[in-house]
C-alpha atoms as a PDB file:
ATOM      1  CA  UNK A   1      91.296  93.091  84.099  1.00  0.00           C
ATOM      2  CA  UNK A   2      89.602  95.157  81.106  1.00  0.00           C
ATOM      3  CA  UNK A   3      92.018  96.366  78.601  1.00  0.00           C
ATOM      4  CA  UNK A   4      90.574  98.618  75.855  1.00  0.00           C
ATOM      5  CA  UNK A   5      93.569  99.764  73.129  1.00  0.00           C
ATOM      6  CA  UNK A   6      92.332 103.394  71.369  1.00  0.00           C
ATOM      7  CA  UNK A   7      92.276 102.163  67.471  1.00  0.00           C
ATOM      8  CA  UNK A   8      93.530 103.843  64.901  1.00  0.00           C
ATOM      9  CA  UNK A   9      91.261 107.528  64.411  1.00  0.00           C
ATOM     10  CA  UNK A  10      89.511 106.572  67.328  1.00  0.00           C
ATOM     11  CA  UNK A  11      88.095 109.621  68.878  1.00  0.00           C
ATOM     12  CA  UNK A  12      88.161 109.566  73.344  1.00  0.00           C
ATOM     13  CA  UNK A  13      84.385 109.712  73.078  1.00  0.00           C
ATOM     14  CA  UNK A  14      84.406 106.117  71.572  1.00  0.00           C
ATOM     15  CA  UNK A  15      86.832 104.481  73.266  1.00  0.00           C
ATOM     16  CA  UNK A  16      85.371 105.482  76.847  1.00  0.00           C
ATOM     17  CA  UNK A  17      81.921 104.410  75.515  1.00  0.00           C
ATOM     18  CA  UNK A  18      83.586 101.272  74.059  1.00  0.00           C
ATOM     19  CA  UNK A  19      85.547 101.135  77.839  1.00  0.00           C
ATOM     20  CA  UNK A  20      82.139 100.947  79.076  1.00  0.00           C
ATOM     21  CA  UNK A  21      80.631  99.028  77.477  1.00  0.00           C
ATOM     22  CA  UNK A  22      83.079  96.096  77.977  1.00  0.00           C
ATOM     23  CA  UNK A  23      82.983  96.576  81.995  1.00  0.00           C
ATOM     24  CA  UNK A  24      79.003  96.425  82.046  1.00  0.00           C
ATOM     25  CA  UNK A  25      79.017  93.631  79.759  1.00  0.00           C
ATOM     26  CA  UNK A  26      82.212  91.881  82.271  1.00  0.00           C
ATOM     27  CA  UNK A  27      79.599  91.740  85.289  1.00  0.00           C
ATOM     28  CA  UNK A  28      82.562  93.459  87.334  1.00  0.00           C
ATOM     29  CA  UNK A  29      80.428  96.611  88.538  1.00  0.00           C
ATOM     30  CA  UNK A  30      77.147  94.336  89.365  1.00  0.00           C
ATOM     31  CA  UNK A  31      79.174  92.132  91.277  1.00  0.00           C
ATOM     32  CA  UNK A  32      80.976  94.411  92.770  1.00  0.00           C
ATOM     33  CA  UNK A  33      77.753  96.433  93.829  1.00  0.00           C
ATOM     34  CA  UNK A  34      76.464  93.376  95.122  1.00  0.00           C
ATOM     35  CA  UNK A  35      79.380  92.605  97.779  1.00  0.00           C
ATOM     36  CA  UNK A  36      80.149  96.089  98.165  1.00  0.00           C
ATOM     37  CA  UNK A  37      78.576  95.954 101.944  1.00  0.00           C
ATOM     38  CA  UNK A  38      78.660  92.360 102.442  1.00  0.00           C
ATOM     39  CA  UNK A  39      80.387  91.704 105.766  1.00  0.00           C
ATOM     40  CA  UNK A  40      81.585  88.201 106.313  1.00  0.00           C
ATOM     41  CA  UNK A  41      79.809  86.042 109.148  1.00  0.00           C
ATOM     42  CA  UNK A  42      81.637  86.366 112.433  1.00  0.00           C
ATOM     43  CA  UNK A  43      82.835  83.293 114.404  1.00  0.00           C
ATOM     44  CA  UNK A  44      80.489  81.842 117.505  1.00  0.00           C
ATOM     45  CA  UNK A  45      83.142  82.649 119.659  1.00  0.00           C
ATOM     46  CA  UNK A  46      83.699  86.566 118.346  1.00  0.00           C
ATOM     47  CA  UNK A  47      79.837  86.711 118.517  1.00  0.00           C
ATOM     48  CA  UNK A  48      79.495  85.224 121.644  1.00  0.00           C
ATOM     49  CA  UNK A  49      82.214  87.567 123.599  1.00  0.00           C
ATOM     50  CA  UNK A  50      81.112  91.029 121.661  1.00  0.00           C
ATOM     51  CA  UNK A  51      77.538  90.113 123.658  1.00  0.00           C
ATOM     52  CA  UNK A  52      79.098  89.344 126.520  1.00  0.00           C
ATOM     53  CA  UNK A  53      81.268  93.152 126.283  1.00  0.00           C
ATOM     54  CA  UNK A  54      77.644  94.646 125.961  1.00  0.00           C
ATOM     55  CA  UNK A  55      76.216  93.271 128.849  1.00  0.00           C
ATOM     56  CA  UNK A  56      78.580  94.205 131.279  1.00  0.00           C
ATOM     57  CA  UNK A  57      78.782  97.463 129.851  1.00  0.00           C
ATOM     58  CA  UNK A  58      75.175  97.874 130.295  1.00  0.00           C
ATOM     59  CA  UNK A  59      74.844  96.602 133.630  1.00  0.00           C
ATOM     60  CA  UNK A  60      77.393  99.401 134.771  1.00  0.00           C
ATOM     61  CA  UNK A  61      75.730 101.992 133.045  1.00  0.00           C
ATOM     62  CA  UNK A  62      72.495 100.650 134.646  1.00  0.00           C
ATOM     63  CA  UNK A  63      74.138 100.895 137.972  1.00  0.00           C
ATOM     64  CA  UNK A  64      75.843 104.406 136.956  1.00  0.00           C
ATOM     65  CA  UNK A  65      72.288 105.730 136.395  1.00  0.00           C
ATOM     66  CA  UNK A  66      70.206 104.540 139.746  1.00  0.00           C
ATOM     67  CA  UNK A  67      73.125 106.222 141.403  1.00  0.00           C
ATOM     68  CA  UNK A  68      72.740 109.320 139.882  1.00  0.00           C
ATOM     69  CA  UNK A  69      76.464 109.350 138.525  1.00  0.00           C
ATOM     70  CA  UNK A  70      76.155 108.830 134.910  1.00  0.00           C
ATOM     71  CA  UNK A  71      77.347 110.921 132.014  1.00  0.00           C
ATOM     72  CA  UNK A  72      79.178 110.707 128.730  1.00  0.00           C
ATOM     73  CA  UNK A  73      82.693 111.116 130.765  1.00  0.00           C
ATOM     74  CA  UNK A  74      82.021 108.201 133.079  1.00  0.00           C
ATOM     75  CA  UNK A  75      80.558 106.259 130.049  1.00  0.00           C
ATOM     76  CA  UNK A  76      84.631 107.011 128.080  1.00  0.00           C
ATOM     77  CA  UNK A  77      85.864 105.360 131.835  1.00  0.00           C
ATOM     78  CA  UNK A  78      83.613 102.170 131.691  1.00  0.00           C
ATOM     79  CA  UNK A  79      84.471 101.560 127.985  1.00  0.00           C
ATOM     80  CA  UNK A  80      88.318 101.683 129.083  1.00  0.00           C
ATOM     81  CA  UNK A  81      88.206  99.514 131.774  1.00  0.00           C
ATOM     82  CA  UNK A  82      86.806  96.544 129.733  1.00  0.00           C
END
């Protein structure tokens, strides 16, 4: 953690440009910019059964569609049954 004390007839302009200066020079913001999206790799398993969700959901809505019955209520109804 970056601690920055005001001195002694330190005006606020200096100290926050002082502030700053310590964080950039930390490597906190660049690393933090770096990770800031990073999402951690999911487990075979996790992977595996989120696929496995998506194609039974799209074989329903396949079968939805050819029988004409398809539509953003029945797609709510399919995502609650699985």
């Amino acid at each position: 953690m970056i601690q920055v004390r005001k001195k002694e007839r330190e005006t606020a302009e200096s100290l926050i440009r002082r502030f700053s200066r310590r964080v950039q020079q930390s490597g906190v913001l660049r690393h933090v910019r770096k990770t800031r999206f990073h999402q951690p790799e999911q487990s075979r398993i996790k992977r595996r059964e989120e696929a496995l969700y998506k194609v039974k959901i799209r074989k329903e809505i396949n079968r939805l569609k050819k029988l004409g019955k398809f539509d953003d209520e029945a797609l709510r109804d399919i995502k609650k049954k699985m």
